[in-house]
Each structure stands twice: as C-alpha cells, then as structure tokens.
C-alpha atoms as a PDB file:
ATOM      1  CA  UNK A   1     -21.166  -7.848 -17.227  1.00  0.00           C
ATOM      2  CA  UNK A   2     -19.818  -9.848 -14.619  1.00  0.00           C
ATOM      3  CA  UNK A   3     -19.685  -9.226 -11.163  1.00  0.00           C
ATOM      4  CA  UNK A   4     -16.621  -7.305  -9.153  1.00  0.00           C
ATOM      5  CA  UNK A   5     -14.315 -10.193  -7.377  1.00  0.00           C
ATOM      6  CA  UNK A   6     -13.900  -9.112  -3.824  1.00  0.00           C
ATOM      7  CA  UNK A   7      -9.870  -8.595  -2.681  1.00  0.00           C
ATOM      8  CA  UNK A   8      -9.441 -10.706   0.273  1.00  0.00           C
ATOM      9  CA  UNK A   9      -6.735  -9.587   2.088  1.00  0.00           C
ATOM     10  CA  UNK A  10      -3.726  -6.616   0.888  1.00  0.00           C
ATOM     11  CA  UNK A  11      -0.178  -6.490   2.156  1.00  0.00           C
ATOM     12  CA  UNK A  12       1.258  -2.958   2.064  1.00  0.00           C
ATOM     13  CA  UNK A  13       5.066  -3.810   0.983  1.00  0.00           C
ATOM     14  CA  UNK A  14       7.413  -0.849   2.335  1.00  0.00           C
ATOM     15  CA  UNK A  15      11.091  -0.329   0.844  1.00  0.00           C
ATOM     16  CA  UNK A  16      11.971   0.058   4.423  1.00  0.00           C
ATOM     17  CA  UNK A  17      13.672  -2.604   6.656  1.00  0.00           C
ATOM     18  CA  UNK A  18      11.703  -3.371   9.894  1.00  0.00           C
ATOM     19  CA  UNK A  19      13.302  -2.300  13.461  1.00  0.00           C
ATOM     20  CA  UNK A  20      13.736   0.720  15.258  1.00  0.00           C
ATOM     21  CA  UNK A  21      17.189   1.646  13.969  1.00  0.00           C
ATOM     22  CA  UNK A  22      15.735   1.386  10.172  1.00  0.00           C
ATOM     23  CA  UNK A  23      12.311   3.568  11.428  1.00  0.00           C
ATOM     24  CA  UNK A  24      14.824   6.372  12.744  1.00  0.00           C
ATOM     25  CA  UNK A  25      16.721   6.067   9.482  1.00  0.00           C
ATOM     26  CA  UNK A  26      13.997   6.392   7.611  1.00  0.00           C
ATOM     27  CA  UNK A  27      12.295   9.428   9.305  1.00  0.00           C
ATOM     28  CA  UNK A  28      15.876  10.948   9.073  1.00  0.00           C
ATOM     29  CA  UNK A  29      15.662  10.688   5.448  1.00  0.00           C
ATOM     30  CA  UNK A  30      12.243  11.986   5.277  1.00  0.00           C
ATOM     31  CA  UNK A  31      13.272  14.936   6.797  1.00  0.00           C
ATOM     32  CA  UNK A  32      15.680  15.349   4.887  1.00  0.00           C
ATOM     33  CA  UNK A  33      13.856  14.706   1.774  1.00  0.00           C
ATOM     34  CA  UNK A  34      16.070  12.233   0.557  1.00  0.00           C
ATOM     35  CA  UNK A  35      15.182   8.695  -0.734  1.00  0.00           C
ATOM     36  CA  UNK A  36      12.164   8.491   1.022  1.00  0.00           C
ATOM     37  CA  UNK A  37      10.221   5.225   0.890  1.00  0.00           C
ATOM     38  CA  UNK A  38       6.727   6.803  -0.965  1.00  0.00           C
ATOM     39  CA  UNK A  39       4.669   4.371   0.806  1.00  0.00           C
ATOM     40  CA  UNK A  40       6.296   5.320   4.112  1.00  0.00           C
ATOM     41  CA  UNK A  41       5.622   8.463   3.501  1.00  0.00           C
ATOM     42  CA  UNK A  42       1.778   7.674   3.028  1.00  0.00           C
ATOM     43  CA  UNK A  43       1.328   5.772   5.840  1.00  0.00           C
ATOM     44  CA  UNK A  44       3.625   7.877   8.668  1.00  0.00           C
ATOM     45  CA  UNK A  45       4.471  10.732   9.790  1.00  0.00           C
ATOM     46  CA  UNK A  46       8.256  11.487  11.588  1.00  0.00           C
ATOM     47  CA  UNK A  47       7.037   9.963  14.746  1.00  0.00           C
ATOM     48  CA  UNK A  48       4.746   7.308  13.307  1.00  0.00           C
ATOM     49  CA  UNK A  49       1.689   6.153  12.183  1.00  0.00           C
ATOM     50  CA  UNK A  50      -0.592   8.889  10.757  1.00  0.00           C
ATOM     51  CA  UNK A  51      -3.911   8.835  12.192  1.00  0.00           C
ATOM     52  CA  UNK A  52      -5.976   8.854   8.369  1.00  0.00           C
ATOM     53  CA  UNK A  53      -3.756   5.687   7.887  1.00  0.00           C
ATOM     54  CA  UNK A  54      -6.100   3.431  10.739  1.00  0.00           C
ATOM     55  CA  UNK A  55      -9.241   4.834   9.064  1.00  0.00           C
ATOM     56  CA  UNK A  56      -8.358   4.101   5.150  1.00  0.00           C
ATOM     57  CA  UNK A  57      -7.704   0.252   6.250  1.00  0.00           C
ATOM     58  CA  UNK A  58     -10.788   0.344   8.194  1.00  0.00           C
ATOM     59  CA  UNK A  59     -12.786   1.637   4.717  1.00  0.00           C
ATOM     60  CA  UNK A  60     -11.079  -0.977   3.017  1.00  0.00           C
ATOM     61  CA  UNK A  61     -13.219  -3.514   4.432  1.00  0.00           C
ATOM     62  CA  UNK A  62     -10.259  -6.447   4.219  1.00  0.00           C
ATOM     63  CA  UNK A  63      -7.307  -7.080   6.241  1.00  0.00           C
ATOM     64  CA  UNK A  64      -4.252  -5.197   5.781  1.00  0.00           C
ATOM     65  CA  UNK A  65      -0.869  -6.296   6.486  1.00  0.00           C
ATOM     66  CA  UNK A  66       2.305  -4.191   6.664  1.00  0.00           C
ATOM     67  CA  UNK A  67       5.360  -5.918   5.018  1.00  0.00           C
ATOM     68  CA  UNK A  68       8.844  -4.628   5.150  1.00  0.00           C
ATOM     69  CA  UNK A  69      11.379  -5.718   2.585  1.00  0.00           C
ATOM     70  CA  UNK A  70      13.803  -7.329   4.666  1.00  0.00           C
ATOM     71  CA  UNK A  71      10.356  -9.708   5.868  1.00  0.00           C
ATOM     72  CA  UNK A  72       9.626 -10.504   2.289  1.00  0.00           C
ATOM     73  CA  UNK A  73       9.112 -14.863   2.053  1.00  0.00           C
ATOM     74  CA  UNK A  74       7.387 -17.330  -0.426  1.00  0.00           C
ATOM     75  CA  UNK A  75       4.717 -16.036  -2.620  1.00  0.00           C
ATOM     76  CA  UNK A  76       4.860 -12.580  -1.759  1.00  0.00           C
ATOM     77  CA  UNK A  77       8.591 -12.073  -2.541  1.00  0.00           C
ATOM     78  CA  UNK A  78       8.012 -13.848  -5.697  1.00  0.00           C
ATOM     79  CA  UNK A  79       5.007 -11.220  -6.599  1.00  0.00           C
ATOM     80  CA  UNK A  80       6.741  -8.322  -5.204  1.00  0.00           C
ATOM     81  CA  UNK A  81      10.464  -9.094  -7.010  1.00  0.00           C
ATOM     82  CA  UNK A  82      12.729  -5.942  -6.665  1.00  0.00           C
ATOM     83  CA  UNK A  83       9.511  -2.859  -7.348  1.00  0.00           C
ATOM     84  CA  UNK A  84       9.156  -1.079  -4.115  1.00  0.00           C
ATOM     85  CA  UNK A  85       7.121  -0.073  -2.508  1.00  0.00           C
ATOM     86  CA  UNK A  86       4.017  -1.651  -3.749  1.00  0.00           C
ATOM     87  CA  UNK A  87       0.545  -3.175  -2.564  1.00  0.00           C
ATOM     88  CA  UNK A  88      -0.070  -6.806  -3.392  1.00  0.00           C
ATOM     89  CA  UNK A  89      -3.734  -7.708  -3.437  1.00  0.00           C
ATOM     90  CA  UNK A  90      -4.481 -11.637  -2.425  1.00  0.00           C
ATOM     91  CA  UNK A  91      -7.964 -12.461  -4.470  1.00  0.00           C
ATOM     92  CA  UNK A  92      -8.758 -16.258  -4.478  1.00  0.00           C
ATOM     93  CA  UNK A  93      -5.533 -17.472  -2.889  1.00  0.00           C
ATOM     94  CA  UNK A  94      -4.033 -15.489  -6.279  1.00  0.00           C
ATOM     95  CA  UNK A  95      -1.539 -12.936  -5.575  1.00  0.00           C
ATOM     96  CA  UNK A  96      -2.022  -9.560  -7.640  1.00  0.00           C
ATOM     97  CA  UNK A  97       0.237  -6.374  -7.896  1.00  0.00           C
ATOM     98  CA  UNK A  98      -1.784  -3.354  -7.664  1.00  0.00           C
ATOM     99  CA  UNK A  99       0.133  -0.204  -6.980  1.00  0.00           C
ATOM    100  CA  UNK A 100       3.258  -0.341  -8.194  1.00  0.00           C
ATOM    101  CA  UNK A 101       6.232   2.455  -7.122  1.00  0.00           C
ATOM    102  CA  UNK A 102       5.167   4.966  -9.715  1.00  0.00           C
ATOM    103  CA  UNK A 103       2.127   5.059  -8.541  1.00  0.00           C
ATOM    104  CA  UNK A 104       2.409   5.171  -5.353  1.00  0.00           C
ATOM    105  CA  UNK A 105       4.921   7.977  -5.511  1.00  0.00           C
ATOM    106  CA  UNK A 106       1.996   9.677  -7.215  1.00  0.00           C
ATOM    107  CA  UNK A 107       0.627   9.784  -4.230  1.00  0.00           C
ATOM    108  CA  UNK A 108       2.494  12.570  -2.642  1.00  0.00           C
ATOM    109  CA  UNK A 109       1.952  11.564   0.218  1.00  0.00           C
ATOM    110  CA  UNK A 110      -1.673  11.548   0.082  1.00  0.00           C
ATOM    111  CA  UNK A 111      -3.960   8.249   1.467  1.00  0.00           C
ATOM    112  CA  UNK A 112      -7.016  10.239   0.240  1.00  0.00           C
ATOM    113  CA  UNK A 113      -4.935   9.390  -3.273  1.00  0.00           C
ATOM    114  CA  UNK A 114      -4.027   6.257  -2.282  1.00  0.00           C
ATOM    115  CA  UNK A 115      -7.267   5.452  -1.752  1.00  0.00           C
ATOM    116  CA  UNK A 116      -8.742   6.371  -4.972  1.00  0.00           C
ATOM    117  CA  UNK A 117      -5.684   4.966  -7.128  1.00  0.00           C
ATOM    118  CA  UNK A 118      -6.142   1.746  -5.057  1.00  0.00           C
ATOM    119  CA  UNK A 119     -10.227   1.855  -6.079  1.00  0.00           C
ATOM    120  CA  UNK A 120      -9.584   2.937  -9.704  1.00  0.00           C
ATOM    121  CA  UNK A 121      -7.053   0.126 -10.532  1.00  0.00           C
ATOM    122  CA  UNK A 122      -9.291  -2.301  -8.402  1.00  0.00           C
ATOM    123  CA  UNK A 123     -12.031  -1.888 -10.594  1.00  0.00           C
ATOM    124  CA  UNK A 124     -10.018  -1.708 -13.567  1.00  0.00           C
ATOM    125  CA  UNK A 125      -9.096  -5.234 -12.758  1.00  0.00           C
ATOM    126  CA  UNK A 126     -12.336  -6.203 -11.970  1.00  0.00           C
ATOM    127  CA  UNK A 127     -11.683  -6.232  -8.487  1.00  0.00           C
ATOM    128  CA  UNK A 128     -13.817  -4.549  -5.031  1.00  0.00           C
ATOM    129  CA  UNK A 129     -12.904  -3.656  -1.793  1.00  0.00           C
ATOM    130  CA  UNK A 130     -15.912  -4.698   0.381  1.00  0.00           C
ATOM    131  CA  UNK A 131     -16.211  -0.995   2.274  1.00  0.00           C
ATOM    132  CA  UNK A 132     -14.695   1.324   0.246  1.00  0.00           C
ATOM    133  CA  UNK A 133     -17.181   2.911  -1.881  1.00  0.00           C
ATOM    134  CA  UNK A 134     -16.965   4.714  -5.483  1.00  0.00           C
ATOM    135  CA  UNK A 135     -14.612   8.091  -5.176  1.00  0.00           C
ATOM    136  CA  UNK A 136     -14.568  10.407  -7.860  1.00  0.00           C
ATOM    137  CA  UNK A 137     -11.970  12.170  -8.870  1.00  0.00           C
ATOM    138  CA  UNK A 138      -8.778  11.810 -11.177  1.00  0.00           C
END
C-alpha cells in the first residue's frame, strides 16, 4: 500500500460575499434561518468567528485560507465552478474538491463533523492532514 500524500494547503470557499455589509446580511439570515451559507455557519457564530474554528485549523497541520465567492480567481474558480460552499484541497500544486455543499450542510453546524468528514474523505482519496489524527466515528 502506498503511502498517504500530505494536503498542502486548503481554502475554505464560503457562499458569502466578503465585507461588512454581506457579514451583517449573512448573520441576519442565520438568525433567521434562512439560506444560510452551511460553511458560514461552521465556522461563525452571529458576531463572528467561533472559537473551535482557530483550533480545528491549528489540528489541521496546513494552512488554511478563507475564500469568499465574490474573491474567487484562476485555478480556484475553475475547481470551485458554481458548488458552494466547499473546501478545495491544494496537494502537489493539484487542486482537489473535498467537501462539497452536501456535505458540508451535513455538518449542522458542527467542526467536530467537519473535521471528521474532512479526515474520512482525505483518506479516502489517499490524502493526510499532517496534525490531524484518526477520529472515529460515522
């Protein structure tokens, strides 16, 4: 069997537009419970970043960027297209889906989830994350 390929670097893509008048729109409709962004919704709470969120990129082991649709370019619009949200991983200079909307609406919410649907489909592809280790679970 051949050895895991380490993930180099992941972009978080949000179907959110960056700015503060699209972060207040977007807590509105969390709060509201309507047409929520599910990777928003894993990542902040109504005033912001959730504090689990710094620790899961920290396990992770790679660098994580944030990406909001409307600061989509290049390669990584090309790999995203139109599913959002998703998380892109960059392995080799190669630019791989992993998460895709479904999944991450799955979630509910969860980055304990997120974290084990990230590992799961990371091995799956024959992929690693350099810190996070093995998670059991469903």
């Amino acid at each position: 069997m051949s050895e895991p390929v380490p993930v180099d670097r992941l972009f978080f893509v949000y179907r959110a537009d960056a700015g503060r008048v699209d972060a207040l729109l977007d807590s509105a409709r969390k709060l509201l419970g309507i047409d929520a962004c599910a990777l928003c919704s894993i990542t902040h709470g109504l005033i912001g970043e959730k504090g689990e969120w710094q620790g899961c990129r920290e396990r992770l082991g790679v660098p994580v960027e944030a990406v909001h649709r409307n600061e989509l370019a290049g390669a990584l619009a090309a790999a995203v297209g139109d599913r959002l949200p998703c998380v892109v991983a960059e392995v080799a200079g190669e630019l791989r889906r992993l998460l895709e909307p479904d999944e991450l609406e799955a979630c509910r919410g969860s980055i304990e989830e997120l974290e084990r649907r990230l590992q799961r489909r990371a091995q799956g592809r024959g992929l690693e994350f350099p810190g996070l280790e093995e998670r059991d679970g469903p």
